[in-house]
Protein backbone atom coordinates (compact mmCIF):
# COMPACT_ATOMS: atom_id res chain seq x y z
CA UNK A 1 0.00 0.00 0.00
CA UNK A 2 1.84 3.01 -1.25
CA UNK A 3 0.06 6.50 -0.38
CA UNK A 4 0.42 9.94 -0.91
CA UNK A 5 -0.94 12.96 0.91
CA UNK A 6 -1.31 16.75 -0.37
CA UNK A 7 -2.24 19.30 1.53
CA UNK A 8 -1.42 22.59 2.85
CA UNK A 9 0.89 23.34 5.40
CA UNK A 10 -1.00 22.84 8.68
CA UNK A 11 -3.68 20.99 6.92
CA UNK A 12 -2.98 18.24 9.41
CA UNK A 13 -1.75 15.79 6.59
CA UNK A 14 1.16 14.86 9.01
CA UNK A 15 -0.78 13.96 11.89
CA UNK A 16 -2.36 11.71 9.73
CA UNK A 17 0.11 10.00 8.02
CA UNK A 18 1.66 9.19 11.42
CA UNK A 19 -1.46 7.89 12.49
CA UNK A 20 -1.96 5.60 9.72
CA UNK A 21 1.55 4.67 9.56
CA UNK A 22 1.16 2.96 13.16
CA UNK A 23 -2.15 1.41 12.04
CA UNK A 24 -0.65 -0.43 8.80
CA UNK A 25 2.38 -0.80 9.70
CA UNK A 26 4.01 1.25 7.22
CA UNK A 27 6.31 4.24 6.86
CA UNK A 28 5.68 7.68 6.86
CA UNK A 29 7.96 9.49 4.57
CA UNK A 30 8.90 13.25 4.55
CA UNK A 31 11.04 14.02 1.92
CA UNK A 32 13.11 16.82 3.82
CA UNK A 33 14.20 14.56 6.79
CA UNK A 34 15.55 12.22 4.37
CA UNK A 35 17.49 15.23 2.35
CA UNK A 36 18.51 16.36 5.98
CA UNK A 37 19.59 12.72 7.07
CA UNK A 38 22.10 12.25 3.92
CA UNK A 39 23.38 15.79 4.32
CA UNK A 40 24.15 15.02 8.27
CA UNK A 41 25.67 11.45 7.17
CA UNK A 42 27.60 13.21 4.39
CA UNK A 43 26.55 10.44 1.85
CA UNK A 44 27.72 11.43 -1.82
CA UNK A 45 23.82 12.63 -2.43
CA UNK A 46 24.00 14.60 0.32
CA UNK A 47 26.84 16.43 -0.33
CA UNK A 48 25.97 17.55 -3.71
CA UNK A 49 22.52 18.62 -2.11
CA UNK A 50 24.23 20.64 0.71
CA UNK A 51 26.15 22.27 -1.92
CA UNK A 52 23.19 23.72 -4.07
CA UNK A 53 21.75 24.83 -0.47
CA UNK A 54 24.88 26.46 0.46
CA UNK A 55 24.80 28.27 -2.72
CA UNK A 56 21.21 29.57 -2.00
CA UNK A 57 19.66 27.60 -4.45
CA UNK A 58 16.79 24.54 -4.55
CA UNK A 59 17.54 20.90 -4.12
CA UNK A 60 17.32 19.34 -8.24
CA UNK A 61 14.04 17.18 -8.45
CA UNK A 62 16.52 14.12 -10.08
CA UNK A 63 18.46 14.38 -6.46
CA UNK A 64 15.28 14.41 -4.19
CA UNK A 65 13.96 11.85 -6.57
CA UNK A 66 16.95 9.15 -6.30
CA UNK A 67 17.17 9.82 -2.29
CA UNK A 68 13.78 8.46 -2.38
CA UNK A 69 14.31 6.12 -4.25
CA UNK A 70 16.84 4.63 -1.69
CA UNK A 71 13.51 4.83 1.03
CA UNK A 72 11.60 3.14 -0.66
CA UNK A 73 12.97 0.27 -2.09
CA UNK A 74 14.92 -0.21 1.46
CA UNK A 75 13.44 -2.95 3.39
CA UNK A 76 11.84 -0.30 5.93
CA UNK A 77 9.24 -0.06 3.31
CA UNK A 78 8.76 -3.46 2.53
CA UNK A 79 4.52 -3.13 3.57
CA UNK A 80 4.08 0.27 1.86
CA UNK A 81 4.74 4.05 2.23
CA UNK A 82 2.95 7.05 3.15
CA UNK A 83 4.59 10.25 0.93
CA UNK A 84 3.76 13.63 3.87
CA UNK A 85 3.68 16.45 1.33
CA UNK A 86 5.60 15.21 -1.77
CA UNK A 87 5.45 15.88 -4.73
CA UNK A 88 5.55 19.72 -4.39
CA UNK A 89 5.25 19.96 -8.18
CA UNK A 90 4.18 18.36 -11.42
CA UNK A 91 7.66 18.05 -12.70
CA UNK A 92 8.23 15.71 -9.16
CA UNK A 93 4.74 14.11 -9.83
CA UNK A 94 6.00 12.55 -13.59
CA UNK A 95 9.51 11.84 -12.11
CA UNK A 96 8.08 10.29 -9.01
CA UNK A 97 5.54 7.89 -11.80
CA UNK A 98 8.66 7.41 -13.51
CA UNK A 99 11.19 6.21 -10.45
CA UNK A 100 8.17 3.87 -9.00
CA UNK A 101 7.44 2.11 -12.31
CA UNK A 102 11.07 1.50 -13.21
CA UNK A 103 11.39 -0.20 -9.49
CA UNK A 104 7.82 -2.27 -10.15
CA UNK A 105 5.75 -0.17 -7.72
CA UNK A 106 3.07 2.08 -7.93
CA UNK A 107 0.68 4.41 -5.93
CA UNK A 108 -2.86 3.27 -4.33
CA UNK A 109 -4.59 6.40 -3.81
CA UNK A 110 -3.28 10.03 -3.30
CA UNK A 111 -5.18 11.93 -0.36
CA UNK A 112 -5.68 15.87 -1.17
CA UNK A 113 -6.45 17.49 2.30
CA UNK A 114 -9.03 20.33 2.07
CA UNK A 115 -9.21 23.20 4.14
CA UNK A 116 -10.49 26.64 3.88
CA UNK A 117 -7.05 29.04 3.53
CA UNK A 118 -8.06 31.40 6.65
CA UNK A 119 -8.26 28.56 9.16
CA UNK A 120 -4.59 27.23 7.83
CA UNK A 121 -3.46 30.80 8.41
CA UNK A 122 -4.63 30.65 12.21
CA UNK A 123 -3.35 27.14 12.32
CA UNK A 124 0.25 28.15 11.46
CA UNK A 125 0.53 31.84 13.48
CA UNK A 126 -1.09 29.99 16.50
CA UNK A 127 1.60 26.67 15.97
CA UNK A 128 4.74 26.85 18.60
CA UNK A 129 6.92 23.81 20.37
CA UNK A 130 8.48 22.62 23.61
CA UNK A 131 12.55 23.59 23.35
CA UNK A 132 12.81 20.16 25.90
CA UNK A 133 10.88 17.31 23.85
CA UNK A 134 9.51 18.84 20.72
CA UNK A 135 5.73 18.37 21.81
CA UNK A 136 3.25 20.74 19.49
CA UNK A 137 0.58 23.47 20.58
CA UNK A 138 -1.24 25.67 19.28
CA UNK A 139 -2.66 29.17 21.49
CA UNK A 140 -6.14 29.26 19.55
CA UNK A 141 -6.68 25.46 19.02
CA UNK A 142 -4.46 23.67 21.74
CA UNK A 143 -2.97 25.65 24.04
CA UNK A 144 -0.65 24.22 26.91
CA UNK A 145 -2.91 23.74 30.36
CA UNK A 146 -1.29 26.05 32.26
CA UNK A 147 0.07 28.77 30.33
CA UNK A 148 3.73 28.46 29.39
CA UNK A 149 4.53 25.00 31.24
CA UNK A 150 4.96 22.10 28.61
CA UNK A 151 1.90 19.75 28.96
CA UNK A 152 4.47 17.02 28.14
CA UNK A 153 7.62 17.40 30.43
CA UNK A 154 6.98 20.67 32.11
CA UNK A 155 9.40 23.32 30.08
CA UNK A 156 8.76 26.76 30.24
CA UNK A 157 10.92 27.13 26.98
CA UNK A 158 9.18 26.96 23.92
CA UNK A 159 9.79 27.69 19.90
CA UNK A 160 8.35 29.35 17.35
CA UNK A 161 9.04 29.46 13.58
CA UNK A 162 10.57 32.47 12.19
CA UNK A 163 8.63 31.82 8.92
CA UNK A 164 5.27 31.60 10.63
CA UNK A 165 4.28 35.23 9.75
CA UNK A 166 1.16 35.94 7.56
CA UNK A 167 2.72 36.99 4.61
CA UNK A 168 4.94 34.47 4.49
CA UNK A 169 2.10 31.61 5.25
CA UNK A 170 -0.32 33.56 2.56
CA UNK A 171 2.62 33.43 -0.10
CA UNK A 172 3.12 29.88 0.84
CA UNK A 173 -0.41 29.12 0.23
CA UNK A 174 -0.39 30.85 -3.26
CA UNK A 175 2.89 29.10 -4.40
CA UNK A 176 1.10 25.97 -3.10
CA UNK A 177 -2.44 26.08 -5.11
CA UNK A 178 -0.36 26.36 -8.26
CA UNK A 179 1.16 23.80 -8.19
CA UNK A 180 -1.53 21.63 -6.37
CA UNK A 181 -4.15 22.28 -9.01
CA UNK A 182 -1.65 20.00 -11.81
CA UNK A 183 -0.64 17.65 -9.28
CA UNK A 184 -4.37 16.65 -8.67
CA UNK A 185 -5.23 16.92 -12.37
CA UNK A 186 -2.47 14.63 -13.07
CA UNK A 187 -3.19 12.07 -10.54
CA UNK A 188 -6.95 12.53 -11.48
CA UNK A 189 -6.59 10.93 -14.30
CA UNK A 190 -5.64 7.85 -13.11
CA UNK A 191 -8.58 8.20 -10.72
CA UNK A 192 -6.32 8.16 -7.52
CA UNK A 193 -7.24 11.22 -5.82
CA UNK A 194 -9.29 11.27 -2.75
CA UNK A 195 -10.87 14.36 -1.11
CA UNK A 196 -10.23 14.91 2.47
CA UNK A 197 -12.44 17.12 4.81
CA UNK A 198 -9.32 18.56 6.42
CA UNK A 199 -11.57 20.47 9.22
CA UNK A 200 -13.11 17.82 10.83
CA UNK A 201 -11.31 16.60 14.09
CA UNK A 202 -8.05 14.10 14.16
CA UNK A 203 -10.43 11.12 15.09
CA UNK A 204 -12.92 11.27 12.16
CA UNK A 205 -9.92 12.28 9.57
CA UNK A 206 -8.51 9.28 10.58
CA UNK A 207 -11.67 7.08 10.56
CA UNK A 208 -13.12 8.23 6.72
CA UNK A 209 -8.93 7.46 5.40
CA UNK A 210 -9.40 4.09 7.08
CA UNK A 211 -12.53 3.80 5.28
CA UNK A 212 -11.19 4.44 1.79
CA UNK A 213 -8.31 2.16 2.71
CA UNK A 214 -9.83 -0.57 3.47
CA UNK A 215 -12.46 -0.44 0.74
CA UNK A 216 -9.78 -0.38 -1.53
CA UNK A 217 -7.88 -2.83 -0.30
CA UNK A 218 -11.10 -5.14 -0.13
């Protein structure tokens, strides 16, 4: 079983695909922590990626495209994969089609998470994190129980994203629908795309995926 999920930043397409990752037993991929893990480990991939960062410019599709690769055909994801937010673009869509039919694997369903733009704005300026064990808040939606202690391990330090500023999320978002519109006509066509209600709560997110899921795999 071999997923994809689109969605907005703070659509809550990574809660999900953690989720469902426990419940099938399969791997949730995000394509940055892999870039990040080469470039720590100083593989040969990662070097060359670190090197186009360095110089202030974007990671080639062909490189993020082979480090998958690697993922993927590891035995990690031997029962399937769950792809958190990639492809980005329909240039990474085709190469992506390309990669898993030249390894003998191909996609189930691709899940496009829906949410109205103005609650994904208050999603992301509201988002901030425990220093101490990384745990996630929110001040409009989930707020810590007593104000500036970590729920989790009791910090009182806490992070916030420099990028989380409304013209930056609002530019984000427009960069984003661009591209989103030809990812989902592509995958359309091979009727793989799924509509999710992204504003419902975690619980029945989880339970209508599960749904399609199983139906499918039934």
């Amino acid at each position: 079983m071999n997923l994809v999920f689109l969605g907005l930043p703070g659509s809550g397409k990574g809660t999900q695909a953690n989720l469902l990752a426990k419940e099938y037993d399969i791997v949730s991929i995000s394509t940055g922590d892999l870039l990040r893990n080469e470039i720590k480990n100083q593989t040969k991939i990662g070097l060359e990626a670190k090197k186009k960062i360095d110089n202030g410019d974007l990671v080639d599709d062909v490189v993020v495209i082979e480090i998958l690769k690697n993922k993927i055909i590891s035995q990690s994801c031997k029962n399937g994969f769950i792809l958190d937010g990639f492809p980005r673009n329909i240039n990474q869509a085709i190469k992506l089609d390309e990669m898993l039919k030249e390894n003998n694997k191909k996609l189930t369903k691709v899940y496009n998470f829906v949410i109205d733009e103005d609650i994904i704005v208050k999603r992301i300026l509201g988002r901030f994190s425990c220093n101490k064990c990384g745990a996630i808040y929110n001040k409009y939606y989930k707020n810590t129980t007593i104000d500036g202690v970590c729920d989790n391990c009791g910090s009182k330090e806490f992070d916030k994203r420099l990028d989380d500023n409304e013209i930056t999320i609002k530019k984000r978002i427009e960069i984003f629908n661009q591209s989103n519109f030809k990812i989902v006509e592509f995958y359309s066509k091979n009727n793989l795309i799924v509509s999710v209600d992204a504003l419902k709560l975690v619980p029945l997110i989880f339970e209508d995926i599960k749904s399609s899921i199983n139906n499918n795999l039934n």
